[in-house]
N, C-alpha and C. Protein backbone atom coordinates (compact mmCIF):
# COMPACT_ATOMS: atom_id res chain seq x y z
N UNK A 1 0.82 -1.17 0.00
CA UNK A 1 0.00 0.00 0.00
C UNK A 1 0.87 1.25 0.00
N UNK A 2 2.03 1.16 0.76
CA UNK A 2 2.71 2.38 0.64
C UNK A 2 3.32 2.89 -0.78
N UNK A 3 3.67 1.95 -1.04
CA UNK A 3 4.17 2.25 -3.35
C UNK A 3 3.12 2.85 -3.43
N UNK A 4 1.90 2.34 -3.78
CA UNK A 4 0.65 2.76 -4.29
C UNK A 4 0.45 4.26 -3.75
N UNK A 5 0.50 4.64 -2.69
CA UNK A 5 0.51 6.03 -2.04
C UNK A 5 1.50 6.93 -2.49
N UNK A 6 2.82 6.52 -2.71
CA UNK A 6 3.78 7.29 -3.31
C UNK A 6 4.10 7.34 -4.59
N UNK A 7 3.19 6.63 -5.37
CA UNK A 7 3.36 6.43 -6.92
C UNK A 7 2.17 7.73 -7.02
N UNK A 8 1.14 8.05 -6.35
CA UNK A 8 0.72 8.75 -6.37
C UNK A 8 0.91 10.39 -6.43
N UNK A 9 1.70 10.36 -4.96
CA UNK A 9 2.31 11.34 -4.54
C UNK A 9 3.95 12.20 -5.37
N UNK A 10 4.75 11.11 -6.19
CA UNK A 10 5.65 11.56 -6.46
C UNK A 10 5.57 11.02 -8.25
N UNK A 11 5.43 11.93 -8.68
CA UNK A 11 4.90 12.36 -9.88
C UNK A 11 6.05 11.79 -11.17
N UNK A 12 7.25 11.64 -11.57
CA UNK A 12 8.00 11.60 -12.48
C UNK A 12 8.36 9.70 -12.30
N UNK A 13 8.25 9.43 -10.71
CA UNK A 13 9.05 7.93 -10.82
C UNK A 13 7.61 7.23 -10.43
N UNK A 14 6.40 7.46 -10.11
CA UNK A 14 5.30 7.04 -9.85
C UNK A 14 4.92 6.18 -10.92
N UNK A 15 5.17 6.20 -11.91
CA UNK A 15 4.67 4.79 -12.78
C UNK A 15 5.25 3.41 -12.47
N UNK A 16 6.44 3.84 -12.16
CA UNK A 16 7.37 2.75 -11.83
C UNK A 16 7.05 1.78 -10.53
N UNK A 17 6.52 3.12 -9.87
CA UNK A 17 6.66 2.69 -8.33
C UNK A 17 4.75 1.61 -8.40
N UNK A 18 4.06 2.39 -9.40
CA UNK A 18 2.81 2.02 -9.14
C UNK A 18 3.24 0.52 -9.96
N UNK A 19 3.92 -0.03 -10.86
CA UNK A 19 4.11 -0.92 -11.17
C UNK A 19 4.62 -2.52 -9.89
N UNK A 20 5.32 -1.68 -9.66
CA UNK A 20 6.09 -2.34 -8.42
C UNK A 20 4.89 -2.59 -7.08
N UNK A 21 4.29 -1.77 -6.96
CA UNK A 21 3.75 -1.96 -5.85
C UNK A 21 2.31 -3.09 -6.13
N UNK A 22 1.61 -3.18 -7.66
CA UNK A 22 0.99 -3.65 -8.22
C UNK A 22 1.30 -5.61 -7.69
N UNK A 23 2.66 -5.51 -8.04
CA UNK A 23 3.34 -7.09 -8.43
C UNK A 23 3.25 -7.39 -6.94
N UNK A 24 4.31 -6.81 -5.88
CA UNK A 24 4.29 -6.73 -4.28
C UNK A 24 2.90 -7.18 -3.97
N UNK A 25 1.77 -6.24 -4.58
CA UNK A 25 0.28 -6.84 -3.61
C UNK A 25 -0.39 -7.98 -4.31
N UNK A 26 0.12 -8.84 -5.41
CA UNK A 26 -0.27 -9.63 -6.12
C UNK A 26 0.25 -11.05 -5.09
N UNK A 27 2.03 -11.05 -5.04
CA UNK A 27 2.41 -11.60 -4.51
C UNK A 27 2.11 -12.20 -2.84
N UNK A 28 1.99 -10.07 -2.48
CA UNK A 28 1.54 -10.62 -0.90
C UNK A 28 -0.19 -11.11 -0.46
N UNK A 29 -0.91 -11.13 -1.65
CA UNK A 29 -1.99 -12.01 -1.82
C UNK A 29 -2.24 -12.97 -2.18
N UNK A 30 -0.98 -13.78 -2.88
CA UNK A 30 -1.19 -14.76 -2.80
C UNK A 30 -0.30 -15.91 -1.81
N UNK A 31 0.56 -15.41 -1.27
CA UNK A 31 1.30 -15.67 0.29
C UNK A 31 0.26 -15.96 1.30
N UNK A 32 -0.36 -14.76 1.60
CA UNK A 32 -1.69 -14.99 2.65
C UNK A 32 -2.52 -15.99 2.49
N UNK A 33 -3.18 -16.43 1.19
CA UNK A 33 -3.92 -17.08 0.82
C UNK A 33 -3.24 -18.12 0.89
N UNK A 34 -2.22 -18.67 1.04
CA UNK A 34 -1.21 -20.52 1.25
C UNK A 34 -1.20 -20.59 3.09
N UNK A 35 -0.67 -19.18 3.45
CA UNK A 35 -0.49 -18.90 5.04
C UNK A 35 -1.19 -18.61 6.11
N UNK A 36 -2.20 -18.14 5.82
CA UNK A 36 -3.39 -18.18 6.25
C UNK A 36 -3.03 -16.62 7.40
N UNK A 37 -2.42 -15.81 6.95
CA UNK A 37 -1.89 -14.72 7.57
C UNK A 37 -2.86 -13.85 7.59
N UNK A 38 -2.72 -12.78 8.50
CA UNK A 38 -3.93 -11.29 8.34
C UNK A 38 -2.94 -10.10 7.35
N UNK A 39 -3.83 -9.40 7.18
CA UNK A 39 -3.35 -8.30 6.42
C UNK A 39 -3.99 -7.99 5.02
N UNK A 40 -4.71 -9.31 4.22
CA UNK A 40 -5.75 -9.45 3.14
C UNK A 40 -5.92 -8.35 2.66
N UNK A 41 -6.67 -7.42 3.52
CA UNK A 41 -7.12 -5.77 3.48
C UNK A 41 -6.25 -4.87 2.93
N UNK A 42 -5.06 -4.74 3.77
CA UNK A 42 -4.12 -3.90 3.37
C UNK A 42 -3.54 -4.00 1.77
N UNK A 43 -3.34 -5.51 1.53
CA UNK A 43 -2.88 -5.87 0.47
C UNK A 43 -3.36 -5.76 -1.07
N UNK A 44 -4.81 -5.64 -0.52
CA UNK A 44 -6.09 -5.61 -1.44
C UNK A 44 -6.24 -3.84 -1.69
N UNK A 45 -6.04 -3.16 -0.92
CA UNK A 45 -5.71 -1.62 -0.93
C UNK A 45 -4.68 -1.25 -1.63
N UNK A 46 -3.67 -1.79 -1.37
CA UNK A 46 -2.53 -1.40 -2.22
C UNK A 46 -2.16 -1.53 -3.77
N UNK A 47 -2.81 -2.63 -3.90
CA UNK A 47 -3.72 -3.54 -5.03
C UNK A 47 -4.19 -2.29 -6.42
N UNK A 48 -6.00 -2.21 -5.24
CA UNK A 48 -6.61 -1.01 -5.62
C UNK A 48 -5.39 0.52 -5.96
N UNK A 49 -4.79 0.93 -5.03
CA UNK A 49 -4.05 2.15 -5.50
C UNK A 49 -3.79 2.17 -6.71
N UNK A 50 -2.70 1.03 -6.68
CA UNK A 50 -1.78 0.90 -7.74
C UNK A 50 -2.59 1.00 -9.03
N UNK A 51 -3.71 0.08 -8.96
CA UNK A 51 -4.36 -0.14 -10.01
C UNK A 51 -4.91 1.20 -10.91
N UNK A 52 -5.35 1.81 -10.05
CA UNK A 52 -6.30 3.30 -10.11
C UNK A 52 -5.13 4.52 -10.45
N UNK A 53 -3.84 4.09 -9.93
CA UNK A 53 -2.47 5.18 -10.17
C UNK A 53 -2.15 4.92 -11.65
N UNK A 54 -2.01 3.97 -12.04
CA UNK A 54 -1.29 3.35 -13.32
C UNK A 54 -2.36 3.51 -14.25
N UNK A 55 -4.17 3.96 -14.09
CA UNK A 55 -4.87 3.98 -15.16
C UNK A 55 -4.71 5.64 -15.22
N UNK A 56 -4.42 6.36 -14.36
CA UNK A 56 -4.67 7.68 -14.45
C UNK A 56 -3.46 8.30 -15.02
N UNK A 57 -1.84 7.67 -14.84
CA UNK A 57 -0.82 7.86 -16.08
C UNK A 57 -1.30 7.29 -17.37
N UNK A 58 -2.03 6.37 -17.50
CA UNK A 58 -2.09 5.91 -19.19
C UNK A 58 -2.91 7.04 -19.65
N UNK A 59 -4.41 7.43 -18.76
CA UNK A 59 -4.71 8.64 -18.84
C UNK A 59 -4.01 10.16 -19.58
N UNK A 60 -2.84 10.17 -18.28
CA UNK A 60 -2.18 11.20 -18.22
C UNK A 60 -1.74 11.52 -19.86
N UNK A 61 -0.96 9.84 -20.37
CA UNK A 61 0.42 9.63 -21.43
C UNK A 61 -0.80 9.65 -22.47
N UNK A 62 -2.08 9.59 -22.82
CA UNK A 62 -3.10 9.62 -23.69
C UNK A 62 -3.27 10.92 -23.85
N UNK A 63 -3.64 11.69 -23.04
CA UNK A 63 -3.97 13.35 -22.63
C UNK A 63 -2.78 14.39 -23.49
N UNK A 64 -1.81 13.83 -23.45
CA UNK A 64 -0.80 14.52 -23.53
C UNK A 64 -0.06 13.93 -25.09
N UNK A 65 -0.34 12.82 -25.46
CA UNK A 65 -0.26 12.61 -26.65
C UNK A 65 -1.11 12.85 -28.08
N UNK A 66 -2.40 13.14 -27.15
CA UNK A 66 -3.47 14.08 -28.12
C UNK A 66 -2.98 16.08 -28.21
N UNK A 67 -3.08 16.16 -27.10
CA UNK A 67 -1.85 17.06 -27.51
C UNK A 67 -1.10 17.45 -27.94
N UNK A 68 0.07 16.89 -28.38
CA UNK A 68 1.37 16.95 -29.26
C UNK A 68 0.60 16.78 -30.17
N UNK A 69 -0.23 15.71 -30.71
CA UNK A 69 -0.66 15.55 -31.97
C UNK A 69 -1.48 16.66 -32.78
N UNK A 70 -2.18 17.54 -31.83
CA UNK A 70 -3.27 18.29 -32.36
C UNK A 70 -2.40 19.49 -32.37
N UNK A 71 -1.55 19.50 -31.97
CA UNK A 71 -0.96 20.97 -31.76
C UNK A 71 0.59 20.65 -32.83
N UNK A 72 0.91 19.40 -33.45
CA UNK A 72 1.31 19.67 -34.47
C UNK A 72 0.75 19.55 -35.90
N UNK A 73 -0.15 20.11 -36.03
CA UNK A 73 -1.06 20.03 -37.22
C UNK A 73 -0.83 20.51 -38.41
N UNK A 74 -0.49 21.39 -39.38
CA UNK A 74 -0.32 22.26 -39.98
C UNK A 74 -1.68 23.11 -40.13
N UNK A 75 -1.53 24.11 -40.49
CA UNK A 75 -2.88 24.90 -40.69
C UNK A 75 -2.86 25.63 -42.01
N UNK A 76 -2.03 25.22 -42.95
CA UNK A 76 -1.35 25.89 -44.32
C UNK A 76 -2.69 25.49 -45.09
């Protein structure tokens, strides 16, 4: 959960981090689920972040590639 919070928060390495933190809560969900450990919640949150961080850069890298595109147009 904490990647997911700081992929948020720190803007240039946040894709990376939301990547990373994605795999981490995949892993530590499926650990729990063999171990029978607590924490499910947390893991499932971090999960969610990541998930919701990494659609709002593809967002972002979409937003901004319509951009460049429309704004190199010619107008001749």
């Amino acid at each position: 959960m904490v990647l997911g919070i700081l992929s948020i928060v720190i803007p240039w390495v946040g894709f990376i981090l939301a990547i990373i933190g994605l795999v981490f809560a995949n892993i530590s969900i499926k650990e729990m689920t063999v171990s029978g450990e607590s924490g499910r919640g947390l893991a499932i949150a971090g999960r969610v972040i990541s998930i919701i961080t990494l659609s709002l850069y593809g967002l972002l890298i979409l937003i901004i590639m319509l951009i460049i595109g429309i704004s190199s147009l010619s107008y001749y």
